[in-house]
Protein backbone atom coordinates (compact mmCIF):
# COMPACT_ATOMS: atom_id res chain seq x y z
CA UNK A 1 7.61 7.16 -6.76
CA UNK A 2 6.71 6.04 -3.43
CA UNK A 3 2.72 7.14 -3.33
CA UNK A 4 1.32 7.05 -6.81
CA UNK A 5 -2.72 7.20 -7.15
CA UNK A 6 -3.41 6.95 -11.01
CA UNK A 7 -7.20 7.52 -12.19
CA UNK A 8 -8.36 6.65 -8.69
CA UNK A 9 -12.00 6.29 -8.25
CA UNK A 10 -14.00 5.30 -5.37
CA UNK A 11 -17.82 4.74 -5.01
CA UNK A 12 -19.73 3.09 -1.82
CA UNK A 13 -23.32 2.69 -4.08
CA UNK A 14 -24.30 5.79 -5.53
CA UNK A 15 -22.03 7.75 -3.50
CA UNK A 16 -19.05 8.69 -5.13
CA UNK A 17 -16.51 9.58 -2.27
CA UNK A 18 -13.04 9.94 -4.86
CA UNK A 19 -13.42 10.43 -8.21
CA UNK A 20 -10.44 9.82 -10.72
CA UNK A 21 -7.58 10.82 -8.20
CA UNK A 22 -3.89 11.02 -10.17
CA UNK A 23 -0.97 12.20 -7.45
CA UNK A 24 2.26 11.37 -7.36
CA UNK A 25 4.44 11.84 -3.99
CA UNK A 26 8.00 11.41 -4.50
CA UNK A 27 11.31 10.33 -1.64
CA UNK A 28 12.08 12.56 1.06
CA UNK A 29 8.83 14.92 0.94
CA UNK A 30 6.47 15.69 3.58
CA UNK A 31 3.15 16.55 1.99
CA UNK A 32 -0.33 17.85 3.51
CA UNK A 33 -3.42 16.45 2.60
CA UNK A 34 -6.03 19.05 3.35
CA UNK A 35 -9.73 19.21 2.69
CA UNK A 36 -13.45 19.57 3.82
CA UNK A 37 -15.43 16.90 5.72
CA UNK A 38 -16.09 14.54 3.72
CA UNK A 39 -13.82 15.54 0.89
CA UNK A 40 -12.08 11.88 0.51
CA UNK A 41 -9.16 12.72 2.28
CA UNK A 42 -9.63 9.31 4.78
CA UNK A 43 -10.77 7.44 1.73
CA UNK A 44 -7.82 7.99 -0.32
CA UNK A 45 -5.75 6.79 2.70
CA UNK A 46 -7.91 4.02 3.28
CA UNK A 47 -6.84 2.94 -0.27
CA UNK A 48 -3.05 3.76 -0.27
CA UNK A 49 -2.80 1.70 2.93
CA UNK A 50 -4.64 -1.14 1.97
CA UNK A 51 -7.97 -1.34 3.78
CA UNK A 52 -10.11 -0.30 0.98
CA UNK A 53 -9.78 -1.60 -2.74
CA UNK A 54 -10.37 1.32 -5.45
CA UNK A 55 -13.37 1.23 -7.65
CA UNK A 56 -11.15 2.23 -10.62
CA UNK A 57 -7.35 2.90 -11.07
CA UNK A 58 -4.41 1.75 -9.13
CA UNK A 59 -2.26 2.65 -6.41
CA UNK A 60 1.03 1.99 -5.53
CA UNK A 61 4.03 2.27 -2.82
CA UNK A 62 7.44 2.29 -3.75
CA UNK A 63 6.75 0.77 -6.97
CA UNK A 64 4.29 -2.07 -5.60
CA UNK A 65 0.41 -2.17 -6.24
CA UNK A 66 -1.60 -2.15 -3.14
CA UNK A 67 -4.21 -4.49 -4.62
CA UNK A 68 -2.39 -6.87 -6.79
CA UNK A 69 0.95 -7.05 -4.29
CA UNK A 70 -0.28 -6.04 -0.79
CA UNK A 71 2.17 -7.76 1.32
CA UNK A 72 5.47 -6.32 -0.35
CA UNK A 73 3.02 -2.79 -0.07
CA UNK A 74 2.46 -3.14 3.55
CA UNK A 75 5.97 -3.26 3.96
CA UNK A 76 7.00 0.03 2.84
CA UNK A 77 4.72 1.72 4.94
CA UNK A 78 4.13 3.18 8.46
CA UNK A 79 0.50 3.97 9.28
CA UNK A 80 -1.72 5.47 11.83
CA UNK A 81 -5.35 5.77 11.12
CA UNK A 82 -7.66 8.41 12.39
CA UNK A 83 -8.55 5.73 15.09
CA UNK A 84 -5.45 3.42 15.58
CA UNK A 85 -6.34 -0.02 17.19
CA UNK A 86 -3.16 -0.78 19.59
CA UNK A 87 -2.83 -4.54 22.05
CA UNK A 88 -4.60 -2.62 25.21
CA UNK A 89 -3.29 -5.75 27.37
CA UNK A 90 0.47 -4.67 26.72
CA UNK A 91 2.41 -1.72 27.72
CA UNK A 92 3.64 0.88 25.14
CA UNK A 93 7.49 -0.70 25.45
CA UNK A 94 5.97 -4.56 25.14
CA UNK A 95 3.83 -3.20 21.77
CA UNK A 96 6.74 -1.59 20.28
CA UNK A 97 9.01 -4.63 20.97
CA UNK A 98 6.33 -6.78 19.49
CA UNK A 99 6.13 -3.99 16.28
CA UNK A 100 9.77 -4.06 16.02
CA UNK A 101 10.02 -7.75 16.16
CA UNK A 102 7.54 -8.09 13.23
CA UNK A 103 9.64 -5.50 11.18
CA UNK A 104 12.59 -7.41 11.68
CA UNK A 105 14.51 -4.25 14.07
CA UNK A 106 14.20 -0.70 15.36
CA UNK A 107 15.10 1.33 18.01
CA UNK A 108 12.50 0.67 20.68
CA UNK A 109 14.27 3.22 22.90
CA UNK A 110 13.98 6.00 20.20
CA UNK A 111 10.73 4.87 19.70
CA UNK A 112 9.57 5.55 23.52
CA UNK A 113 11.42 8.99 23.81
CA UNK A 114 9.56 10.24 20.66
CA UNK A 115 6.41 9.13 22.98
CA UNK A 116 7.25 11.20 26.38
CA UNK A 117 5.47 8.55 27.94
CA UNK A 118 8.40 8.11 30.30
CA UNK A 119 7.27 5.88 33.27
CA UNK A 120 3.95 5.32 31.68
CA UNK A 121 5.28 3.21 29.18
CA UNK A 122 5.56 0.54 31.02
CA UNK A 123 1.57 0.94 32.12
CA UNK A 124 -1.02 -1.12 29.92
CA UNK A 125 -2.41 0.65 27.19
CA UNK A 126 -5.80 -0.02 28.13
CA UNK A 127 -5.28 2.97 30.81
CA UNK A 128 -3.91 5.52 28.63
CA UNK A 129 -5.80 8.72 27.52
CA UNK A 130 -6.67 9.37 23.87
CA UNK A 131 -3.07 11.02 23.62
CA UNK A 132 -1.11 8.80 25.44
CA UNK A 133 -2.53 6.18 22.49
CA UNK A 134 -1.92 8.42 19.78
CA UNK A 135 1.27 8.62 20.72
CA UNK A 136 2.08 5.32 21.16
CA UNK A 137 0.68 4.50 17.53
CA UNK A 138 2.86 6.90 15.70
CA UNK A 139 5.94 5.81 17.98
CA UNK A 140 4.87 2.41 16.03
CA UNK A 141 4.30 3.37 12.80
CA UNK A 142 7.78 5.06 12.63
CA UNK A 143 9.88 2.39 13.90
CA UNK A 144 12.42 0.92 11.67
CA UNK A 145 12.23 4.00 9.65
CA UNK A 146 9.98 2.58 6.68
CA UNK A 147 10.27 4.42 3.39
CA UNK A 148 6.40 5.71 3.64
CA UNK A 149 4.26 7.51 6.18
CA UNK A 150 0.63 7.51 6.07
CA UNK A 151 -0.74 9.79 8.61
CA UNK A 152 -4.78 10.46 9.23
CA UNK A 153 -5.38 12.97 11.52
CA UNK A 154 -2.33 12.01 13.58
CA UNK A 155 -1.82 15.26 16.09
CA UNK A 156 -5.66 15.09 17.14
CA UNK A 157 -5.53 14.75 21.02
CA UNK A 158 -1.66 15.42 21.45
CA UNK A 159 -0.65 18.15 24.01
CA UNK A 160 1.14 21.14 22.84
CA UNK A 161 4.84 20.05 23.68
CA UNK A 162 4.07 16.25 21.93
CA UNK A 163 2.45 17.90 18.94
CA UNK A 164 5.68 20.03 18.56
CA UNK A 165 8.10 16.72 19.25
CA UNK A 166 5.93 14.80 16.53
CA UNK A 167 6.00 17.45 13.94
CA UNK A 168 9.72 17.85 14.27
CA UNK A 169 9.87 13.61 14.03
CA UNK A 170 8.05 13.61 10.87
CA UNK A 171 9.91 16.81 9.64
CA UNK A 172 13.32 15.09 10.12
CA UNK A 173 11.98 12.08 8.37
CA UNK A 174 11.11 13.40 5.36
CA UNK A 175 14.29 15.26 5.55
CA UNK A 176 16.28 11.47 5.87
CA UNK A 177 14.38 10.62 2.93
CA UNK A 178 11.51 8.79 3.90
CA UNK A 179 7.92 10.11 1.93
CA UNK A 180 5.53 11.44 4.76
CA UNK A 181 1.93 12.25 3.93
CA UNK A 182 -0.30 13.73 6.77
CA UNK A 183 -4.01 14.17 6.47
CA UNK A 184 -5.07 17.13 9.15
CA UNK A 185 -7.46 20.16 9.46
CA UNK A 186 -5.09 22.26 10.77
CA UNK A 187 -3.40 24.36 7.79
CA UNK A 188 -0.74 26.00 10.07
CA UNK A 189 0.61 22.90 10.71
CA UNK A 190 0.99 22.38 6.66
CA UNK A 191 2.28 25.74 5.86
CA UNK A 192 4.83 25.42 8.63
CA UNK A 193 6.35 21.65 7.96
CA UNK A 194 5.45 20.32 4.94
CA UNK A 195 7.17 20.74 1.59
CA UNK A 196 4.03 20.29 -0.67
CA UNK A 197 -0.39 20.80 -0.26
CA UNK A 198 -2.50 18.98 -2.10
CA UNK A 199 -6.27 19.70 -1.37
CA UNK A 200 -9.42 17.31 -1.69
CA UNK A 201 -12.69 18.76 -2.51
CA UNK A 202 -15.56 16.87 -3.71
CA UNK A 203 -13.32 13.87 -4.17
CA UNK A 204 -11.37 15.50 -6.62
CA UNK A 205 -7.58 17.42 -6.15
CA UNK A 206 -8.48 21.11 -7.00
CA UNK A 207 -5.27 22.27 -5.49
CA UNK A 208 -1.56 21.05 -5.57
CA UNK A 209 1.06 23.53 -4.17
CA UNK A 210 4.42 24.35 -2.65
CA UNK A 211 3.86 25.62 0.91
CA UNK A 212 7.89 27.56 0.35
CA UNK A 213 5.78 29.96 -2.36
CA UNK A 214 3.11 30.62 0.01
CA UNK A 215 3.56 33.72 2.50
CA UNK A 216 1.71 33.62 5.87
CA UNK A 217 -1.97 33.00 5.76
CA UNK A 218 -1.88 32.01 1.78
CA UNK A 219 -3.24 28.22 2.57
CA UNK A 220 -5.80 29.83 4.02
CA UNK A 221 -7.01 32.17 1.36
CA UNK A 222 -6.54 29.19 -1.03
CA UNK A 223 -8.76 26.34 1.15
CA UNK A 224 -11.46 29.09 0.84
CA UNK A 225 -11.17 30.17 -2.37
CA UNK A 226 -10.86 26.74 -3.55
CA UNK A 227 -14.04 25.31 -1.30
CA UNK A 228 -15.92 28.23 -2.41
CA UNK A 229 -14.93 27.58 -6.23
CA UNK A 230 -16.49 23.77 -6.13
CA UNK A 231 -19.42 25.11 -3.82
CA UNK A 232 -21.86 23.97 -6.44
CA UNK A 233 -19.99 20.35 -6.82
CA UNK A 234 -20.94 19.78 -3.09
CA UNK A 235 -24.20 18.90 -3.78
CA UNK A 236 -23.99 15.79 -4.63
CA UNK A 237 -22.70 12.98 -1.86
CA UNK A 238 -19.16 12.18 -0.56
CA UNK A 239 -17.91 10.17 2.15
């Protein structure tokens, strides 16, 4: 498997944010992760990627536990966070160099066209617009092709023709055989690329689905019905 969450649990206090998570994401999908605010869906990332350790259960990439073995995790994985931190004193070409040279290769130049930053990558980062650094980040995080992508909110802020670029990036990614998993509000996005929903409500997975058996306005009907079916579980706190 390359994303496995098994009996995941995660509490800050009294707050329970995920409780007792089990999903398994398997090569060459692209899946959705959908849900309210505050339904865990930046939690669970949080954990997959490393910067949070689960109150119960395990995680792993491509075989390798997050917690026990996180730099042979870290490896297998791509990542851009709802609010990606990026070297504002370089330019977009000198940070994806300096990415690439960690990773040991990648094609910087394939990198920059999936940005459309054209001249501006050569600007400092410090002057680019929210977009401009989203774009940069997930020009990073897909670099040297690694077998998993862990996307929160990754299309927030992108223009219309990046957006589309992106979506058809990830799209062929997961079609090369690389796992992609994308955290986003926006279901038409889900129904049209991704092979797979899984929904977050509560904390909990209270949907799992392929988006091929759903016609036109389906993940809709199913977020509501869904949110509306663990209403009453919504009283009590998540993160």
């Amino acid at each position: 498997m390359s994303i496995e969450l098994a009996g995941v649990r995660k509490t800050f206090g009294p707050v329970v944010a995920v409780d007792r998570v089990d999903l398994k994401l398997e090569p060459g999908t692209f899946v959705g992760l959908i849900g309210h605010n505050g339904a865990g869906k930046s939690t669970c990332l949080r954990m997959i990627t490393g910067l949070l350790r689960p109150s119960e259960g395990r995680v792993r990439i491509a075989g390798f536990d997050v917690v026990e073995q996180p730099l042979e995790a870290r490896r297998q994985f791509g990542a851009v966070p709802e609010n990606p931190a990026l070297y504002e004193y370089l330019t977009a070409r000198e940070f994806l160099e300096f990415i690439a040279e960690v990773r040991g290769g990648g094609d910087v130049g394939a990198a920059l066209d999936l940005t459309g930053l054209g001249e501006d990558a050569d600007r400092l980062i410090r002057e680019y617009s929210q977009g401009m650094r989203r774009k940069t980040a997930l020009a990073a995080a897909m670099l040297g092709e690694p077998p998993v992508l862990v996307l929160d909110e990754a299309l927030n802020g992108l223009d219309p023709p990046s957006a589309a670029r992106v979506k058809a990036a990830l799209r062929g990614a997961a079609d090369r055989g690389q796992t992609v998993l994308l955290s986003t509000h926006v279901l038409e996005t889900v129904q049209a690329v991704a092979d797979r929903v899984v929904m977050l409500a509560h904390g909990r997975v209270v949907a799992d689905e392929q988006t091929a058996q759903m016609a036109p306005g389906d993940l809709e009907r199913l977020f509501l019905e869904r949110l509306e079916e663990t209403r009453d579980a919504g009283s009590r706190d998540t993160v």
